[in-house]
Structure formats: C-alpha cells, structure tokens
Protein backbone atom coordinates (compact mmCIF):
# COMPACT_ATOMS: atom_id res chain seq x y z
CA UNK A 1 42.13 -4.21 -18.56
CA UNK A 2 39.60 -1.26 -17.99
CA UNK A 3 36.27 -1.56 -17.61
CA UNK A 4 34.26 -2.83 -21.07
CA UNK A 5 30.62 -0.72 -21.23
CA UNK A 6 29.72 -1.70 -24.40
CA UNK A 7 30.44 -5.67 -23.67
CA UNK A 8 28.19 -5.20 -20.52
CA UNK A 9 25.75 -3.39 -22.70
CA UNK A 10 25.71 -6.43 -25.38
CA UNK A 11 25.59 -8.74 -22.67
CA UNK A 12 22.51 -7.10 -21.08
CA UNK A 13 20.64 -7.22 -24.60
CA UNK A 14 21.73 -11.11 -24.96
CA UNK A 15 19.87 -11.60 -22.00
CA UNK A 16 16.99 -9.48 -22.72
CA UNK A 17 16.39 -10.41 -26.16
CA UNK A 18 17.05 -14.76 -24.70
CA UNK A 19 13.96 -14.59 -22.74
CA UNK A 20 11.85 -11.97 -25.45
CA UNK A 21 12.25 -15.43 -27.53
CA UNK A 22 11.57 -18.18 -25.00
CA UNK A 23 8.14 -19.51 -25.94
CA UNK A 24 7.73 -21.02 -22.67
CA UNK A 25 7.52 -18.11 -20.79
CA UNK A 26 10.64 -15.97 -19.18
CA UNK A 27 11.24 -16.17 -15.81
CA UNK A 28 12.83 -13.81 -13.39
CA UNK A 29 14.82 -16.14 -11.77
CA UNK A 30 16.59 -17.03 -15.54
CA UNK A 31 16.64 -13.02 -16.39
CA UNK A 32 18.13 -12.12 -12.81
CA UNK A 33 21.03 -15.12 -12.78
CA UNK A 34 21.60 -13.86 -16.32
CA UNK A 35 22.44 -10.51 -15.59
CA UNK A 36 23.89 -11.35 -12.53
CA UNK A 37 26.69 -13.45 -14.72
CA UNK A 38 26.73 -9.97 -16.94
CA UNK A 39 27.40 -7.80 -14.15
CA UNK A 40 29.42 -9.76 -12.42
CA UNK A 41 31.87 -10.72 -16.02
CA UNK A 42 32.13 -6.62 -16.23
CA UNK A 43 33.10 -5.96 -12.79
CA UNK A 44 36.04 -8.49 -12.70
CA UNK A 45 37.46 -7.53 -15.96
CA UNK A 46 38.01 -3.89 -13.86
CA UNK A 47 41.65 -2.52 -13.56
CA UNK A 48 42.53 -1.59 -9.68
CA UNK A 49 44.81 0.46 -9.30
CA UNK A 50 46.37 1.32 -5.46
CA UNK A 51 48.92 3.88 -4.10
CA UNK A 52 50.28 2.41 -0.78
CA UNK A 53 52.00 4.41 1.37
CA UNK A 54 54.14 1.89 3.94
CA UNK A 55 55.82 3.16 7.31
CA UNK A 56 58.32 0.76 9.59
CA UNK A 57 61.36 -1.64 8.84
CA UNK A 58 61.89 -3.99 6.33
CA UNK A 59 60.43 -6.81 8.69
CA UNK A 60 57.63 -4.78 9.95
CA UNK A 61 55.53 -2.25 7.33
CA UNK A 62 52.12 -0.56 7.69
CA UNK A 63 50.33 1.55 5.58
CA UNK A 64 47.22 2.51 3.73
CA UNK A 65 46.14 2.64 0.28
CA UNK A 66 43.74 4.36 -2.02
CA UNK A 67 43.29 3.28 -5.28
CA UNK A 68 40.90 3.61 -8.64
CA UNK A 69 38.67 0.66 -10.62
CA UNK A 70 38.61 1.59 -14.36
C-alpha cells in the first residue's frame, strides 16, 4: 500500500485539535506520543520495493539491493 499523506495529515489535526480541547491543560508529553503513533501508523503502511541482484550457487547467493518506499 503506498504511502497515505492525507491520513497522516488528518491524523496530525486529530491530535492537534485533542489537546486545543483538553480543559486541563495539553501537555507535550500527550501531543509528542500522539504524533509519534501518527508518524509512526504512516510510515509502516509504506510500500518497499527492492531490486536484488544475487551472485553464487544455489546453496550459496550474495548480493545487494536497492529499493524505493512509496
């Protein structure tokens, strides 16, 4: 699945507009763990995608790879 902007975006505003309403006082440790979960939901919905290029037997293989998140 590629990356989703616009869910990271609406996530971000969740959390911003959460603690703009908290009567108690917002806290940076609630707004950082917040978008912390945010950030870290978008980056494991990322696509990777690798070439690998493999040298040796069928036993035995090296190789490198380069690849794209999207």
């Amino acid at each position: 699945m590629p990356l989703n902007k616009a869910g990271l975006e609406s996530a971000i505003k969740a959390v911003l507009t959460a603690e703009k309403a908290k009567t108690s006082g917002s806290s940076i440790d609630s707004l950082a763990s917040g978008l912390a979960n945010a950030i870290d939901t978008f980056v494991k919905t990322g696509l990777v995608s690798v070439n690998v290029t493999t040298t040796g037997s069928a036993s035995a293989q090296a190789g490198t790879g380069t690849g794209t998140i999207s």
